[in-house]
Structures are given as structure tokens and as C-alpha cells.
N, C-alpha and C. Protein backbone atom coordinates (compact mmCIF):
# COMPACT_ATOMS: atom_id res chain seq x y z
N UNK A 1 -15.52 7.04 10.48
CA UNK A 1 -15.10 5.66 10.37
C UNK A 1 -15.15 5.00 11.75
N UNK A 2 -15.43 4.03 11.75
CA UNK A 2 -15.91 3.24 12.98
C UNK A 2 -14.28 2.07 12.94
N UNK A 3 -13.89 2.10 14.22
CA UNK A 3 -12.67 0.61 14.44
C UNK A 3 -13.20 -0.60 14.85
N UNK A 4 -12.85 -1.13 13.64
CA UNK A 4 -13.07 -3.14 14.13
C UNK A 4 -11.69 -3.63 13.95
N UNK A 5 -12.06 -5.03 14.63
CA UNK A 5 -10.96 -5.54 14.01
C UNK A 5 -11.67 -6.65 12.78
N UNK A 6 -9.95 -6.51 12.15
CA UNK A 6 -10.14 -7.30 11.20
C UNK A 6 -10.17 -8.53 10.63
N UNK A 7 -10.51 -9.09 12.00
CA UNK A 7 -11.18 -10.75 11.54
C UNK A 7 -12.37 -10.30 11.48
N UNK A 8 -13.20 -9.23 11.42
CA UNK A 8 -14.85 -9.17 11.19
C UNK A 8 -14.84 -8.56 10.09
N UNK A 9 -13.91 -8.60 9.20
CA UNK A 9 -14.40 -8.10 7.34
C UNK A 9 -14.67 -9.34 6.66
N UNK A 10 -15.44 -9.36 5.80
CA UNK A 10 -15.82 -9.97 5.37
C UNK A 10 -15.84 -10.14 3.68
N UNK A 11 -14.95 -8.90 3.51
CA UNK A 11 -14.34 -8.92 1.93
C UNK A 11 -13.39 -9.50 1.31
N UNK A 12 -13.15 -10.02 0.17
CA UNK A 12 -12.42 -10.82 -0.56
C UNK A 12 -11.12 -10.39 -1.17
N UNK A 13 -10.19 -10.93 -0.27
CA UNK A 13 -8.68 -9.75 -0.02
C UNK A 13 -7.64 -9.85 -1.66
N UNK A 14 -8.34 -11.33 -2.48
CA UNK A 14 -7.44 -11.35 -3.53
C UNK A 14 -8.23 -10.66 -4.59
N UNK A 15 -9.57 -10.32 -4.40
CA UNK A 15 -10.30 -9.38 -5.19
C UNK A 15 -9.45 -7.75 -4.58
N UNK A 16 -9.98 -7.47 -3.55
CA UNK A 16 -9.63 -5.87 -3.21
C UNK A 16 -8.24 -5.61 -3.76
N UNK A 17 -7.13 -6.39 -3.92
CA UNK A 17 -5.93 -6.11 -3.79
C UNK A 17 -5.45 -5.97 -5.23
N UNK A 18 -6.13 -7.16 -5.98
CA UNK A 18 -5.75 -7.46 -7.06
C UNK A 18 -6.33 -6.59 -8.43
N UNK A 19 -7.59 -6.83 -7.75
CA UNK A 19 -8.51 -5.96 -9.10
C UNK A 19 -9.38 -4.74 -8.51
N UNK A 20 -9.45 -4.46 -6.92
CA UNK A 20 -10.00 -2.90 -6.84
C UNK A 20 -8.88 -1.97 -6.53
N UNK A 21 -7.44 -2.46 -6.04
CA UNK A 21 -6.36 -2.14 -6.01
C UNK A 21 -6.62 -1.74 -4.61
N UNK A 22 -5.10 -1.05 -4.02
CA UNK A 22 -5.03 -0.33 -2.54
C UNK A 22 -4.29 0.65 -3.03
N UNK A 23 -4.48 1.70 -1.79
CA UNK A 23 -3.40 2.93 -1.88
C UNK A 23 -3.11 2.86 -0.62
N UNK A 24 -1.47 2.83 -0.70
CA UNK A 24 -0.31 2.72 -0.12
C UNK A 24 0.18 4.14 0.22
N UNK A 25 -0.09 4.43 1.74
CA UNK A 25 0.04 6.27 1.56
C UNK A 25 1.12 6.21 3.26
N UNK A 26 2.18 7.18 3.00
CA UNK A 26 3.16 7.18 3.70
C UNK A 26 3.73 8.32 4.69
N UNK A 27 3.66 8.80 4.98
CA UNK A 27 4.21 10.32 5.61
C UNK A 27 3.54 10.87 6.89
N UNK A 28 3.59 11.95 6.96
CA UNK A 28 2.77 13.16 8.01
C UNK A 28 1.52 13.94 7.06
N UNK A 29 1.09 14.06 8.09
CA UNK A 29 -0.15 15.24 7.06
C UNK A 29 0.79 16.38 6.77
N UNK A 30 1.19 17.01 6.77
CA UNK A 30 2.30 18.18 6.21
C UNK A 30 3.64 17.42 4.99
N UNK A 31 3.81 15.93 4.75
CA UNK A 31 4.42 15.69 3.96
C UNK A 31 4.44 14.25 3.47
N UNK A 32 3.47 14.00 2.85
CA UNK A 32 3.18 12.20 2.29
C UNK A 32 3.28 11.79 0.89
N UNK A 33 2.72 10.63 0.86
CA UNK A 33 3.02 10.15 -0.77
C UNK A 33 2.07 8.93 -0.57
N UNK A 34 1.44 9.36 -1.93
CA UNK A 34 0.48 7.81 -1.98
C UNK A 34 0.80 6.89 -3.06
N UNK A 35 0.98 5.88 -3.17
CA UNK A 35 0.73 4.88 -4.42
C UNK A 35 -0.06 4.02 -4.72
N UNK A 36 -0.65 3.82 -6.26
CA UNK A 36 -1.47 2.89 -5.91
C UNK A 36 -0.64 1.49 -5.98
N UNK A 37 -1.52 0.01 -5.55
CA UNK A 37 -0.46 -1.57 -5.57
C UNK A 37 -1.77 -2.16 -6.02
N UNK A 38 -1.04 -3.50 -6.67
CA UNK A 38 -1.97 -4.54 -6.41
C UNK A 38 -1.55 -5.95 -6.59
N UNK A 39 -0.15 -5.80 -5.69
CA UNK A 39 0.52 -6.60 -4.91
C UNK A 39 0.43 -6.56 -3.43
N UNK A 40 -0.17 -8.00 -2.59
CA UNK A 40 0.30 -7.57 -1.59
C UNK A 40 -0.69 -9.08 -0.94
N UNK A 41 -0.66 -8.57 0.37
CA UNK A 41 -1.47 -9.95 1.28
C UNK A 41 -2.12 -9.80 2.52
N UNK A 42 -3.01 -9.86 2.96
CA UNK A 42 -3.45 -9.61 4.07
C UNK A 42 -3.22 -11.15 5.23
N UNK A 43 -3.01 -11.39 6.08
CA UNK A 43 -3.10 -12.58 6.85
C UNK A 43 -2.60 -12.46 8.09
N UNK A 44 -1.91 -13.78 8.77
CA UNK A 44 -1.65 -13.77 10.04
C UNK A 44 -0.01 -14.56 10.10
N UNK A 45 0.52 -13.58 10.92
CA UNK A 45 2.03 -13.96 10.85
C UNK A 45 2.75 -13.51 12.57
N UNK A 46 3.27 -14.21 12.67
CA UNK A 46 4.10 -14.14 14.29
C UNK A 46 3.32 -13.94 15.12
N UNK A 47 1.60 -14.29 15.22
CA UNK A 47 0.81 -14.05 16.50
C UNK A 47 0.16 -12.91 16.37
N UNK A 48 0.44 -11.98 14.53
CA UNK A 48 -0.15 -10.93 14.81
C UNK A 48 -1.01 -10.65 13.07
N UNK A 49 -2.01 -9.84 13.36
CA UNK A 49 -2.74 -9.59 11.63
C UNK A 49 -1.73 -8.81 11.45
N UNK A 50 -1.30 -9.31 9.67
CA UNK A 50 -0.23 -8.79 8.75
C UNK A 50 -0.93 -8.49 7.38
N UNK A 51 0.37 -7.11 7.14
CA UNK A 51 -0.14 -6.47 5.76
C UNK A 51 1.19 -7.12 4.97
N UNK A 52 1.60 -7.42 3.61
CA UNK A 52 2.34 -7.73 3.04
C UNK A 52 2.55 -6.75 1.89
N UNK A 53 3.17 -5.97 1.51
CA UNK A 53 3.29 -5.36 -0.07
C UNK A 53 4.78 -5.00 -0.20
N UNK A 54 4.27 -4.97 -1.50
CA UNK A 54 5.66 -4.92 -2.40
C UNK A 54 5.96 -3.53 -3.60
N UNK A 55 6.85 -2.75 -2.91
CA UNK A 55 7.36 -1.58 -3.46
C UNK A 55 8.32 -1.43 -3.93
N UNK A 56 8.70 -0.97 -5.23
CA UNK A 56 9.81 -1.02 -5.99
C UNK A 56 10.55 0.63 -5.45
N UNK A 57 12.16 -0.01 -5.40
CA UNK A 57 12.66 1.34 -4.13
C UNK A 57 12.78 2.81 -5.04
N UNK A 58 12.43 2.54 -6.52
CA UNK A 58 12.37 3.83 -7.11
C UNK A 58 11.03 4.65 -6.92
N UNK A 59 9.86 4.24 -6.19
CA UNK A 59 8.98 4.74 -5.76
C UNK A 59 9.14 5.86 -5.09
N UNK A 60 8.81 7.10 -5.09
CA UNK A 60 8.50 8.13 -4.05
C UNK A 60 8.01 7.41 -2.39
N UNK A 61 7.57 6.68 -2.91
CA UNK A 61 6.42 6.35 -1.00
C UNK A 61 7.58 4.97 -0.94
N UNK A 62 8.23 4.73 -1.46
CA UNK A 62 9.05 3.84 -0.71
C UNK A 62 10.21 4.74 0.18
N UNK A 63 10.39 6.08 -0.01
CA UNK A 63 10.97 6.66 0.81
C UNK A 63 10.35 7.13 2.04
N UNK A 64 9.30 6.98 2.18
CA UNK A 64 8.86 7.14 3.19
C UNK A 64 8.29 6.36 4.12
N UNK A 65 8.03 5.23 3.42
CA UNK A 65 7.46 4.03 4.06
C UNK A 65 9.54 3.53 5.23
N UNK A 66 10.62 3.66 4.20
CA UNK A 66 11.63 3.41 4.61
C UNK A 66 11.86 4.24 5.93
N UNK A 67 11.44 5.74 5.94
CA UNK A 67 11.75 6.70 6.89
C UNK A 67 11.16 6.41 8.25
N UNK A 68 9.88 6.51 7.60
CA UNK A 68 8.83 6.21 9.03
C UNK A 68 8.16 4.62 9.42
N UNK A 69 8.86 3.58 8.70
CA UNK A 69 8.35 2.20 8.99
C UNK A 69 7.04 1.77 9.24
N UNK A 70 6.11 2.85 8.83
CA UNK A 70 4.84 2.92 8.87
C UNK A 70 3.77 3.28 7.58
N UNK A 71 2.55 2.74 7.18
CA UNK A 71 1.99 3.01 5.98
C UNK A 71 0.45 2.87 6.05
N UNK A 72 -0.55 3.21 5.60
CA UNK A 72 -1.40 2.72 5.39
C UNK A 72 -2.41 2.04 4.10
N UNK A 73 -3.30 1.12 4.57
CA UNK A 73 -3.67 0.66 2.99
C UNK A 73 -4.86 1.22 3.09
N UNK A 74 -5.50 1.59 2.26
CA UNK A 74 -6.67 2.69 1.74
C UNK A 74 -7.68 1.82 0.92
N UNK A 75 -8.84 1.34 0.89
CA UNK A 75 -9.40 0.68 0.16
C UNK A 75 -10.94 1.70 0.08
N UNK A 76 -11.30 1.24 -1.43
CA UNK A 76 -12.14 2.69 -1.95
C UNK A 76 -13.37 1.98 -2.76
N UNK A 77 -14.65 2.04 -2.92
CA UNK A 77 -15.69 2.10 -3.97
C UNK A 77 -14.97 2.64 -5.23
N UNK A 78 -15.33 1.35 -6.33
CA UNK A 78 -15.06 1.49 -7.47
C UNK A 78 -15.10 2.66 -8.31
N UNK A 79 -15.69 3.81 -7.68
CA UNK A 79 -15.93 4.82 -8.52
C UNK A 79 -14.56 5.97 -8.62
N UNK A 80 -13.90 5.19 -7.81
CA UNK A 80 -12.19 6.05 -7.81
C UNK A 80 -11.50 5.08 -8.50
N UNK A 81 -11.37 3.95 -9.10
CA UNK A 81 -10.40 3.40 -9.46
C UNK A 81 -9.49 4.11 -11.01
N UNK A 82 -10.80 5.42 -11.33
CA UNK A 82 -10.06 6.54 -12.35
C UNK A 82 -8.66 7.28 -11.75
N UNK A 83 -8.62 7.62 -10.65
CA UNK A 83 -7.99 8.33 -9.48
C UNK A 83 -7.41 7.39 -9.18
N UNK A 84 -6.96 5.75 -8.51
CA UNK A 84 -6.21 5.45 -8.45
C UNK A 84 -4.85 5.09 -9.66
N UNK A 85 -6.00 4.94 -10.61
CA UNK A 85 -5.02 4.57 -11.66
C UNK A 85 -4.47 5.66 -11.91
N UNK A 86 -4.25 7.13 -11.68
CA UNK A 86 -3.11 8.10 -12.00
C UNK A 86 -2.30 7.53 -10.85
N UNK A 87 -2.51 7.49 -9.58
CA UNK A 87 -1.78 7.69 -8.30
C UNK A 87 -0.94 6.36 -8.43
N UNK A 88 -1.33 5.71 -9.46
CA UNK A 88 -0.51 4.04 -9.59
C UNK A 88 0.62 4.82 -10.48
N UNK A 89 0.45 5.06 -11.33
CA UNK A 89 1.51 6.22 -12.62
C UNK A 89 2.17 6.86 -13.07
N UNK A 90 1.58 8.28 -11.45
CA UNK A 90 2.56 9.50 -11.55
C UNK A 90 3.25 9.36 -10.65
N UNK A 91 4.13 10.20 -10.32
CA UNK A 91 5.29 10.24 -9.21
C UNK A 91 4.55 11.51 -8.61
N UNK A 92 4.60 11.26 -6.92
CA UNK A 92 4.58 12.16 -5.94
C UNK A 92 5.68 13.37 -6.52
N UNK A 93 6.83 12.60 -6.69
CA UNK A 93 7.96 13.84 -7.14
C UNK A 93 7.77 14.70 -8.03
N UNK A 94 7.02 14.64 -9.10
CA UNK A 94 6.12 15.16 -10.14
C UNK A 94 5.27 16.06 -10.23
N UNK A 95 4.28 15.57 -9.35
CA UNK A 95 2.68 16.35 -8.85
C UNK A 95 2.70 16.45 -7.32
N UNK A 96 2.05 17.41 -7.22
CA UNK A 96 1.34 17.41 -5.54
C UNK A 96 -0.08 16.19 -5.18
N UNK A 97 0.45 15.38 -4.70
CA UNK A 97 -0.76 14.33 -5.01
C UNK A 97 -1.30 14.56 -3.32
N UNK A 98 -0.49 15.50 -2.53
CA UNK A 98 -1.80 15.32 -1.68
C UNK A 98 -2.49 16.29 -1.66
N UNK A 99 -2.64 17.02 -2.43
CA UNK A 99 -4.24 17.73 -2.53
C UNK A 99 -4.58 17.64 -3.66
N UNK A 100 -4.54 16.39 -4.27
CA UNK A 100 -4.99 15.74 -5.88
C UNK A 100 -7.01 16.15 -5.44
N UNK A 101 -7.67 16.62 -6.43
CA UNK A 101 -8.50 16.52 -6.28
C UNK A 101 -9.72 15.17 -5.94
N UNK A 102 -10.45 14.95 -5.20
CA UNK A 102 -11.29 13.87 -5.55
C UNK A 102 -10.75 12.87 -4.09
N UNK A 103 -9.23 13.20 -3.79
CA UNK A 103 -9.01 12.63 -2.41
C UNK A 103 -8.71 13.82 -1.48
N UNK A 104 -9.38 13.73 0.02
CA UNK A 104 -9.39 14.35 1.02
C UNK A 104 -8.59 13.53 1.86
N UNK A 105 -7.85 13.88 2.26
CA UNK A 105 -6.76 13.52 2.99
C UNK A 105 -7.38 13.69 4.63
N UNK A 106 -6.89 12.47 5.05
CA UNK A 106 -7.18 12.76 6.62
C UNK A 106 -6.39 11.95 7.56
N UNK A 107 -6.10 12.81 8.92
CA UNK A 107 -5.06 12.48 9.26
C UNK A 107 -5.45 11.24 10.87
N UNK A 108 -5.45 10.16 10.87
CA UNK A 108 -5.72 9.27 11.81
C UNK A 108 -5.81 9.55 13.44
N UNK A 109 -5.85 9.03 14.25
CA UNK A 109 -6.01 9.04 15.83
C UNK A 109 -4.20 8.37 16.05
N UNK A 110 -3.85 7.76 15.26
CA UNK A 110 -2.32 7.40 14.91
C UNK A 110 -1.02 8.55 14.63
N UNK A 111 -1.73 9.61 13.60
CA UNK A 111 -1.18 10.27 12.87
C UNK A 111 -1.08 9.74 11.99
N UNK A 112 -1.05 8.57 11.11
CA UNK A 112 -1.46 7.99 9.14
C UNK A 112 -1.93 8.70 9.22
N UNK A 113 -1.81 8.79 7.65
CA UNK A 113 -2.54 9.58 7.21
C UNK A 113 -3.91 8.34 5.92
N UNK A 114 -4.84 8.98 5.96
CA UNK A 114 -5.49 7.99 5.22
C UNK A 114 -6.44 9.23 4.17
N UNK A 115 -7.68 8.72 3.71
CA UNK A 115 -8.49 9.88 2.87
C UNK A 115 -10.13 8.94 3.34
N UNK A 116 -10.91 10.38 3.35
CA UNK A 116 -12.12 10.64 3.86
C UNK A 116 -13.17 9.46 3.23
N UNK A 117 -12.52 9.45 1.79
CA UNK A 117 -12.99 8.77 0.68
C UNK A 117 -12.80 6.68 0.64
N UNK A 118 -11.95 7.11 1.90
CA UNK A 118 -11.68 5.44 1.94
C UNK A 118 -12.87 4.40 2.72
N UNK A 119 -13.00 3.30 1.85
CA UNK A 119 -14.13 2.27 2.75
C UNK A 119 -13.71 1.37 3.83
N UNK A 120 -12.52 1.23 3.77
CA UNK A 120 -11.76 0.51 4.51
C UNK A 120 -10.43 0.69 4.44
N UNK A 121 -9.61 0.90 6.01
CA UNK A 121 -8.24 1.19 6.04
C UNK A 121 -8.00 0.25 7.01
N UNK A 122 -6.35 -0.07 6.77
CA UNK A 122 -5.23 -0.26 7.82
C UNK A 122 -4.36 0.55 7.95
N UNK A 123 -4.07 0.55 9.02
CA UNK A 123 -3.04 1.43 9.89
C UNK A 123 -1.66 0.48 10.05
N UNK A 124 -0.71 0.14 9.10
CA UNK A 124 0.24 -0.98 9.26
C UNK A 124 1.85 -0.28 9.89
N UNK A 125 2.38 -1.11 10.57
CA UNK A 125 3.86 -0.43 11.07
C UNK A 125 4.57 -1.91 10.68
N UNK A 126 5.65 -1.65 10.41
CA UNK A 126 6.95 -2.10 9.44
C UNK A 126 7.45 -3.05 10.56
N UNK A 127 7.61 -4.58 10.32
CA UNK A 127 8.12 -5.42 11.36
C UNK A 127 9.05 -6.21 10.57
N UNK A 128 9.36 -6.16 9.33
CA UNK A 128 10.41 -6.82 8.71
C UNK A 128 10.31 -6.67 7.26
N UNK A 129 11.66 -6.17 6.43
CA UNK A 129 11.59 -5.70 5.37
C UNK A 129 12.58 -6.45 4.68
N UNK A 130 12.47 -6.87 3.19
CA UNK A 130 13.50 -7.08 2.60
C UNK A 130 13.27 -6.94 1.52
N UNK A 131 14.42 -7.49 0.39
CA UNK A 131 14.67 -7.14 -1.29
C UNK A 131 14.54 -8.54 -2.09
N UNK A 132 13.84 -8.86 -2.76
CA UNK A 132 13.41 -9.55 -3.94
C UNK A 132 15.09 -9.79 -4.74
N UNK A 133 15.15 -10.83 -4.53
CA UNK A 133 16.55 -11.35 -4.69
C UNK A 133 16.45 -12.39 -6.08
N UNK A 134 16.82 -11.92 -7.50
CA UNK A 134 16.56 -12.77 -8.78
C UNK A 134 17.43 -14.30 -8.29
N UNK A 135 18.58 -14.75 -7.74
CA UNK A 135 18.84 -15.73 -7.24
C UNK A 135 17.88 -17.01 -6.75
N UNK A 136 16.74 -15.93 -5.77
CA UNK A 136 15.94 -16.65 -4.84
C UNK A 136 14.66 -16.89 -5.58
N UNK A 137 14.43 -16.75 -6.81
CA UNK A 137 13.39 -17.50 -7.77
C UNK A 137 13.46 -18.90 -8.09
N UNK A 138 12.27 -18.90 -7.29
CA UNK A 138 12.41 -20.75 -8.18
C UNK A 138 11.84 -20.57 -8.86
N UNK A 139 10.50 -19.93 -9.47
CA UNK A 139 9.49 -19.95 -10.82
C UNK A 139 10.61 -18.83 -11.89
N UNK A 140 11.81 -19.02 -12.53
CA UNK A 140 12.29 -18.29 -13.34
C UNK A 140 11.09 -17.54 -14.36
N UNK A 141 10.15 -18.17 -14.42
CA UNK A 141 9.62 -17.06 -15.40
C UNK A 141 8.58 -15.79 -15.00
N UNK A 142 8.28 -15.85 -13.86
CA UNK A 142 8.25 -14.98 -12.91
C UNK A 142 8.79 -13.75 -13.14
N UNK A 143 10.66 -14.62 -12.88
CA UNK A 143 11.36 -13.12 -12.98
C UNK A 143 11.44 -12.87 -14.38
N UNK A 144 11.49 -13.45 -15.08
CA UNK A 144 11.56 -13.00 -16.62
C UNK A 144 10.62 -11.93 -16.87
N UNK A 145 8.94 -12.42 -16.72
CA UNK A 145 8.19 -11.61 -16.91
C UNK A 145 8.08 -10.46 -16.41
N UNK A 146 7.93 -10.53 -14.97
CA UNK A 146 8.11 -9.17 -14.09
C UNK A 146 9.27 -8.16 -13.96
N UNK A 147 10.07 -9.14 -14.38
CA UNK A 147 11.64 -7.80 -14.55
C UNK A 147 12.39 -8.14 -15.57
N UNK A 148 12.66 -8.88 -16.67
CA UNK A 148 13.32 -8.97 -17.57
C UNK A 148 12.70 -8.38 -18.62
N UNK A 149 11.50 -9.41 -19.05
CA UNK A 149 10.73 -8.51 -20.08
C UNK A 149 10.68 -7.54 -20.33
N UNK A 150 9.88 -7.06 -18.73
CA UNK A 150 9.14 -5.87 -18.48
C UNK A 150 9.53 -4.93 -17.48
N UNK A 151 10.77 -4.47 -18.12
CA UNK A 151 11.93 -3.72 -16.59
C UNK A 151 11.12 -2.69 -16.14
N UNK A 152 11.01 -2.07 -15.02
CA UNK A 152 10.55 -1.01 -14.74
C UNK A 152 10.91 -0.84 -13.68
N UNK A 153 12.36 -0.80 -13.13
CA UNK A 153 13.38 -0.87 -12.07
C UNK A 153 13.40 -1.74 -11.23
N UNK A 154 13.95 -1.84 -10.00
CA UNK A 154 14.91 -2.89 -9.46
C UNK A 154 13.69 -3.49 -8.95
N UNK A 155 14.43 -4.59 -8.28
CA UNK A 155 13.18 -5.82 -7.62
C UNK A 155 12.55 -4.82 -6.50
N UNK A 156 11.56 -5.61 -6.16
CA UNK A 156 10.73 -4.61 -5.26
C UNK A 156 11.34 -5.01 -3.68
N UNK A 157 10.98 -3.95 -2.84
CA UNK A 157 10.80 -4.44 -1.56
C UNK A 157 9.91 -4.72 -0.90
N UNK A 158 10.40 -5.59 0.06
CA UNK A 158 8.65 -6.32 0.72
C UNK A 158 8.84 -5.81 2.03
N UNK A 159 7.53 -5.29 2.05
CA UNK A 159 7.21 -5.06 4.06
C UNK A 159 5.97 -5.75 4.19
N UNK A 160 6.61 -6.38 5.52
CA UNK A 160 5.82 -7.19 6.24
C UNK A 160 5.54 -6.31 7.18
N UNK A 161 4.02 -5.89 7.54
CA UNK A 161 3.67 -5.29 8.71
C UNK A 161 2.82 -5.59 9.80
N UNK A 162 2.73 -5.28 10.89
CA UNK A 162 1.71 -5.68 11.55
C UNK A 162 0.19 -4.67 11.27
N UNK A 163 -0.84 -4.87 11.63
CA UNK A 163 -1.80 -4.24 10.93
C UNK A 163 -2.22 -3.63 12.81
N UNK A 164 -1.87 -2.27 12.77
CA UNK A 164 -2.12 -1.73 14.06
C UNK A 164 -3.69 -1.19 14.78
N UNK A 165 -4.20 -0.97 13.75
CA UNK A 165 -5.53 -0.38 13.94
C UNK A 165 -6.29 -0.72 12.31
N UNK A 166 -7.66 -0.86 12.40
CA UNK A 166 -8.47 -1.13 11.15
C UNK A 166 -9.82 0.09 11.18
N UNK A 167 -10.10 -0.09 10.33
CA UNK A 167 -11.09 1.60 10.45
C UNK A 167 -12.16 1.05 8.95
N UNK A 168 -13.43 1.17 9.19
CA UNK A 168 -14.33 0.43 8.09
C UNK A 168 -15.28 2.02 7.60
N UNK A 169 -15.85 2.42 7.20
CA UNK A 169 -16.77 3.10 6.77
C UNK A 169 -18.38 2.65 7.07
């Protein structure tokens, strides 16, 4: 993987995020957790490139993203989105997902951990975090849909990160 930065990508961040998804991977090479999202934001915030996503705290990798204030986003050729969609599903707590077949795990010039298999990564560290507050909705149906309807535990948390290093294939 070659480092640019990432004002020279040239891919379409509400496509990658939304419909090729990211994996959200957290830990040491001796102890991580990946998830897949397809919530989140790429842009520019306090003078610096920012990652935005949103993890619900019953997640496995939200414990680790909490521990080590650090994460990376993993972006992949469509031909894994079979493989992400378990890693969106199962629980780390569940399975051994880091030696899930089909991802090779590899461990950064950072220490992230990212996979061999990725076309594009960030290397993001944690600069401000908070909790999805049902109060602080102004589109009520928002929250209806996303957590009333359709509970699937508490509001998510948001990390805002700075994007430390970028790595392209």
C-alpha cells in the first residue's frame, strides 16, 4: 500500500460508506474486532481531515475503539461485500473474526491494524466522542425509525476522528 493523502482520492464517500460499506477494525494485532458500518462521513473539521461514525455501545469494537481512541476504516472491492455482511452481523464475542477466512489481517507502520485485502484505509484517532441523545432530534421520525421501530439497542456513539495516515492500494 502506497500513503497519500486524502485530498487526492477521488472516490465517492456517500457511495463507499453507504452502499460498499467500511470496516471499522479496533485493537492490537494480538487482540481486535472488526465491524462492518454504513454510517459515517468523511470531511474536514477543526483544521484537520475527519472520519465520523457511529457505533452502537453494545458493539464488541465499540469497546475497543473506547479503550484505545483509535480505529481504522477499511475499504474493499466489491467482491467481499459477502464477508462484510457477516462482520456487519456477528459479534467478535461470538466468533474469532480475526482469522475469519478471506481477511488477512495486517498490522500498520502505526500499529492499526487493517487487512491485506483492503483498497483503501484510514488510520483515524478519537478527538471527540459522544451519545445520540433522543431529546436532541429534531427530525422525530428519524428516531422513530432507527430506534423505536427498529430497536436494536441504545443510541449509537459518534467519534469524530482525525484521519492520521491514509494508505490506497
Amino acid at each position: 500500500m502506497k500513503e497519500i493523502n486524502p485530498i487526492e482520492i477521488n472516490d465517492n464517500f456517500i457511495k463507499l460508506i453507504a452502499t460498499d460499506w467500511m470496516l471499522v477494525t479496533s485493537g492490537t494485532s494480538d487482540n481486535f474486532n472488526m465491524m462492518t458500518a454504513s454510517w459515517g462521513g468523511i470531511g474536514e473539521l477543526w483544521g484537520k481531515h475527519v472520519a465520523t461514525i457511529y457505533v452502537r455501545p453494545e458493539r464488541y469494537t465499540d469497546t475497543f475503539i473506547s479503550d484505545t481512541h483509535r480505529f481504522t476504516l477499511s475499504f474493499f472491492d466489491n467482491d467481499k461485500k459477502k464477508i462484510l455482511g457477516i462482520m456487519g452481523k456477528e459479534s467478535g464475542r461470538n466468533f474469532d473474526k480475526m482469522h475469519f477466512e478471506g481477511l488477512t489481517a495486517k498490522t500498520l507502520p502505526t500499529g492499526q491494524i487493517t487487512f491485506e485485502e483492503a483498497r483503501l484505509v484510514f488510520d483515524c484517532k478519537v478527538l471527540y466522542t459522544d451519545t445520540l441523545s433522543p431529546e436532541k432530534f429534531l427530525d422525530k421520525e428519524s428516531l422513530a425509525k432507527w430506534y423505536n421501530e427498529a430497536p436494536g439497542g441504545s443510541l449509537h456513539n459518534v467519534y469524530i476522528a482525525e484521519i492520521v495516515k491514509t494508505w490506497i492500494k
